[in-house]
Protein backbone atom coordinates (compact mmCIF):
# COMPACT_ATOMS: atom_id res chain seq x y z
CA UNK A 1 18.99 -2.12 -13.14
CA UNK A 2 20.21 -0.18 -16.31
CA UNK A 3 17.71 2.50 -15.73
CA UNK A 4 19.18 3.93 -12.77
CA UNK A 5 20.64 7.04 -12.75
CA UNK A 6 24.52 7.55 -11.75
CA UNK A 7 23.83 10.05 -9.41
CA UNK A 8 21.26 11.09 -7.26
CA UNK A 9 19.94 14.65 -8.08
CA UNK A 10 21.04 17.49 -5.94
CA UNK A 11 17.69 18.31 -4.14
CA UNK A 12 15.71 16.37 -2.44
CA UNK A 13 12.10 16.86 -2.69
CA UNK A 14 9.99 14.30 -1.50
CA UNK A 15 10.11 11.18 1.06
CA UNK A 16 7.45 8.44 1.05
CA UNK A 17 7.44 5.38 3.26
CA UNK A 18 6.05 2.70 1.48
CA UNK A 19 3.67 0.05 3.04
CA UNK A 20 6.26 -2.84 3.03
CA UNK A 21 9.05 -0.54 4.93
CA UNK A 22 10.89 0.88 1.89
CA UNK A 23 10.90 4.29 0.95
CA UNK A 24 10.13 6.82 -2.06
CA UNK A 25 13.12 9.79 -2.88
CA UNK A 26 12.29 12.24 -4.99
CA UNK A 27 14.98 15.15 -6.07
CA UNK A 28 15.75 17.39 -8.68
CA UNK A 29 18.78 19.16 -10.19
CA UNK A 30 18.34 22.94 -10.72
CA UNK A 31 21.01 24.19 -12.02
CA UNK A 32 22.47 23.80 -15.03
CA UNK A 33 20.66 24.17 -18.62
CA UNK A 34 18.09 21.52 -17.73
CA UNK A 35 15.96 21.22 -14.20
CA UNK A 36 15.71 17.04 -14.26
CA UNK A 37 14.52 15.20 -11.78
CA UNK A 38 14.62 11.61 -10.78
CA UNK A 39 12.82 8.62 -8.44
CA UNK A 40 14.32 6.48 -6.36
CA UNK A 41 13.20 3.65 -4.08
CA UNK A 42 14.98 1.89 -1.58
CA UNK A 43 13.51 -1.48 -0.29
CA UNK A 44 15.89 -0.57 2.88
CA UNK A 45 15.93 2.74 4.18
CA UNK A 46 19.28 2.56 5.68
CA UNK A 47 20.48 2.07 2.03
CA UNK A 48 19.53 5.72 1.33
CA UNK A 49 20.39 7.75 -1.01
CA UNK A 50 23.58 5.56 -1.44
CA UNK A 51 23.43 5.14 -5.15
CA UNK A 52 24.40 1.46 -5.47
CA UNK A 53 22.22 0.52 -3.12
CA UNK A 54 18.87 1.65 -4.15
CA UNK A 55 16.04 -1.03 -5.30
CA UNK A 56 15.51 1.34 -8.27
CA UNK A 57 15.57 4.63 -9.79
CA UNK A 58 14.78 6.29 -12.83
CA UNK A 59 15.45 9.95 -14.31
CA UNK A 60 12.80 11.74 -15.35
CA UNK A 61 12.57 14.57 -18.07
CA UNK A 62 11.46 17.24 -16.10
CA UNK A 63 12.10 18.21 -11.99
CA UNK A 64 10.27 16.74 -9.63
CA UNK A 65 7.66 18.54 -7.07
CA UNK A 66 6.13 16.32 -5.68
CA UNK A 67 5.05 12.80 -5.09
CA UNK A 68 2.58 9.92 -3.93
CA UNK A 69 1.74 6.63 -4.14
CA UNK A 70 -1.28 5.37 -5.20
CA UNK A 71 -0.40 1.67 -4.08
CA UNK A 72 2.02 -0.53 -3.57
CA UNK A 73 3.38 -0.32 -7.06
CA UNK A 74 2.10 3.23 -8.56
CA UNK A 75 3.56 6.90 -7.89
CA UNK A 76 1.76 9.99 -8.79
CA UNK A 77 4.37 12.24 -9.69
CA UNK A 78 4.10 16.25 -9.85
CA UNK A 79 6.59 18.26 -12.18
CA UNK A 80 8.00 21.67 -12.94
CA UNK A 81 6.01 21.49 -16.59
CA UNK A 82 2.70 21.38 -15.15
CA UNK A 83 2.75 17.59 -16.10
CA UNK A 84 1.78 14.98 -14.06
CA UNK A 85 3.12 11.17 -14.37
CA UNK A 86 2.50 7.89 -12.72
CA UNK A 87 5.07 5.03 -12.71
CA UNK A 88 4.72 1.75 -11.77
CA UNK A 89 7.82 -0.54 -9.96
CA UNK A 90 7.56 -3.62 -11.35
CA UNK A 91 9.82 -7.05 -11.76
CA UNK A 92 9.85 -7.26 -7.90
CA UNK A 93 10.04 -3.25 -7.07
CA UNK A 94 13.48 -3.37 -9.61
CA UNK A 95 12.32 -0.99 -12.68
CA UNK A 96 10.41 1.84 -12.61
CA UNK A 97 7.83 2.02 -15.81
CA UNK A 98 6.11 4.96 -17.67
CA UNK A 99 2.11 4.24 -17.18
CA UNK A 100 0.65 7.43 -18.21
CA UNK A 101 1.35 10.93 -18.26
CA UNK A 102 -0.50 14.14 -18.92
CA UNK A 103 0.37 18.14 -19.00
CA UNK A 104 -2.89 20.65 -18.35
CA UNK A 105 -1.27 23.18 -15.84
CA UNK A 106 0.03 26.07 -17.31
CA UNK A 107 3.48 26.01 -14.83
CA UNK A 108 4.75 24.28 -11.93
CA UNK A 109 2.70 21.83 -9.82
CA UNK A 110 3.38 22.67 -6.57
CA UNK A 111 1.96 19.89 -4.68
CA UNK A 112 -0.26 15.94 -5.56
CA UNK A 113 -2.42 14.27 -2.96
CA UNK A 114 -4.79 11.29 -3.26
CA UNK A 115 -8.13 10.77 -2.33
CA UNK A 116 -9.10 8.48 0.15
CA UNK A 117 -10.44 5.66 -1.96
CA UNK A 118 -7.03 6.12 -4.12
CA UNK A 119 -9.71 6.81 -7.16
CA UNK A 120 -8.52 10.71 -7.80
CA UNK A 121 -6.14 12.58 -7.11
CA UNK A 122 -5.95 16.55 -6.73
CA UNK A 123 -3.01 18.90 -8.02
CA UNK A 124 -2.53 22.44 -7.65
CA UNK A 125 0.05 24.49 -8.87
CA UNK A 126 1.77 28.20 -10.29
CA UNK A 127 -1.05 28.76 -12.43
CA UNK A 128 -3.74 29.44 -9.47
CA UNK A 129 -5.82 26.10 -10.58
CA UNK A 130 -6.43 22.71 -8.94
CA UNK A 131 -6.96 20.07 -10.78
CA UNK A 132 -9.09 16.61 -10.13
CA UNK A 133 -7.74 13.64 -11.73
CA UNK A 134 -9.54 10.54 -12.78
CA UNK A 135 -5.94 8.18 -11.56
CA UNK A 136 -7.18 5.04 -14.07
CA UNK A 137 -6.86 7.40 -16.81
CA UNK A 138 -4.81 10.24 -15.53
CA UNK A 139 -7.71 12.65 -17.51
CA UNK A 140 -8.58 15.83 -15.41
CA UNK A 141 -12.66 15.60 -14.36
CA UNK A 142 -12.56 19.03 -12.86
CA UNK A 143 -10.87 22.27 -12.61
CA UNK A 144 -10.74 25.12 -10.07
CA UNK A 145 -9.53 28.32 -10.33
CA UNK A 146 -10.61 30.53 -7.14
CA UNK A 147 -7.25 31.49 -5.83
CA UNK A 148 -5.60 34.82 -6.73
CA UNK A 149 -2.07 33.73 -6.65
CA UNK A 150 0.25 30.62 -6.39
CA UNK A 151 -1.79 27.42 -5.13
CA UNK A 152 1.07 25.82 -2.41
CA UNK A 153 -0.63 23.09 -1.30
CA UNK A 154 -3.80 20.77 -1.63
CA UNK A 155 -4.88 18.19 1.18
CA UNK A 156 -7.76 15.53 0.32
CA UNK A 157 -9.88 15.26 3.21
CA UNK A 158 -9.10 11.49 4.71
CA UNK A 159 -12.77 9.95 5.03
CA UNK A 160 -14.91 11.95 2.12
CA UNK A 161 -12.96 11.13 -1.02
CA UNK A 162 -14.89 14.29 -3.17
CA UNK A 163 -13.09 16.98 -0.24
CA UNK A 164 -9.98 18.84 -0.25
CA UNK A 165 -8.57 21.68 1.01
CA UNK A 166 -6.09 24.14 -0.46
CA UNK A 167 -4.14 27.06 0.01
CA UNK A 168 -2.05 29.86 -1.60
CA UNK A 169 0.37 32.71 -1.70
């Protein structure tokens, strides 16, 4: 419970539900010398974003673009680095843990999304390139760069885990 941040960051980015009924915040600060970001997760909704009710929360180093989970426990997160993280709730959803982490894009990520079988997941970003992650390892198996200009968004296809579609600027 020491973990959590005193405040929630100014901007909210992302919203998952979770499968239990809870739900995923994601925001960032930008302003100020450094963009942060930070998780949250509320077991109840109608506790959200009330601070001193949330489940757990954790600040990260870097802001937050985007975000999925993998399970019932693990978030894929997206940052404004070009890294990519996944955390893990543990002690009863209470504190969020560092699992792995890895930075390949050049600049921002603009958007995560799993596969179907939850095996890889797919990140595009600023840099015009999409990137397949192996989600055991968090090690990129493939890159892509065919677009000529900002990559906004990337959408695995929901029956054929090796599809997804993207688009850009």
């Amino acid at each position: 419970m020491d973990q959590i941040p005193a405040a929630m960051d100014r901007h909210l980015d992302v919203i998952q539900c979770h499968t239990d009924g809870g739900v995923l915040l994601g925001a960032s600060s930008l302003t100020g010398r450094y963009w942060l970001g930070s998780l949250w997760f509320y077991q109840n909704p109608n506790n959200a974003p009330d601070v001193e009710k949330c489940t757990a929360g954790v600040q990260l180093e870097a802001g937050l673009t985007d975000a999925r989970w993998i399970d019932n426990t693990k978030v894929i997160v997206g940052l404004d680095t070009g890294g990519i993280e996944i955390w893990e709730l543990i002690e009863n959803y209470h504190t969020f843990v560092h699992v792995h982490s890895s930075l390949e894009h050049d600049n921002i990520i603009s958007s995560v999304h799993l596969s179907c079988d939850n095996k890889r997941a797919v990140s595009c970003g600023y840099d015009k390139c999409i990137k397949v992650w192996d989600v055991e390892t968090l090690s990129s198996v493939h890159s892509f760069r065919g677009h000529y200009d900002i990559v906004e968004c990337v959408r695995c296809h929901p029956l054929e885990p090796s599809m997804f579609l993207s688009c850009s600027q």
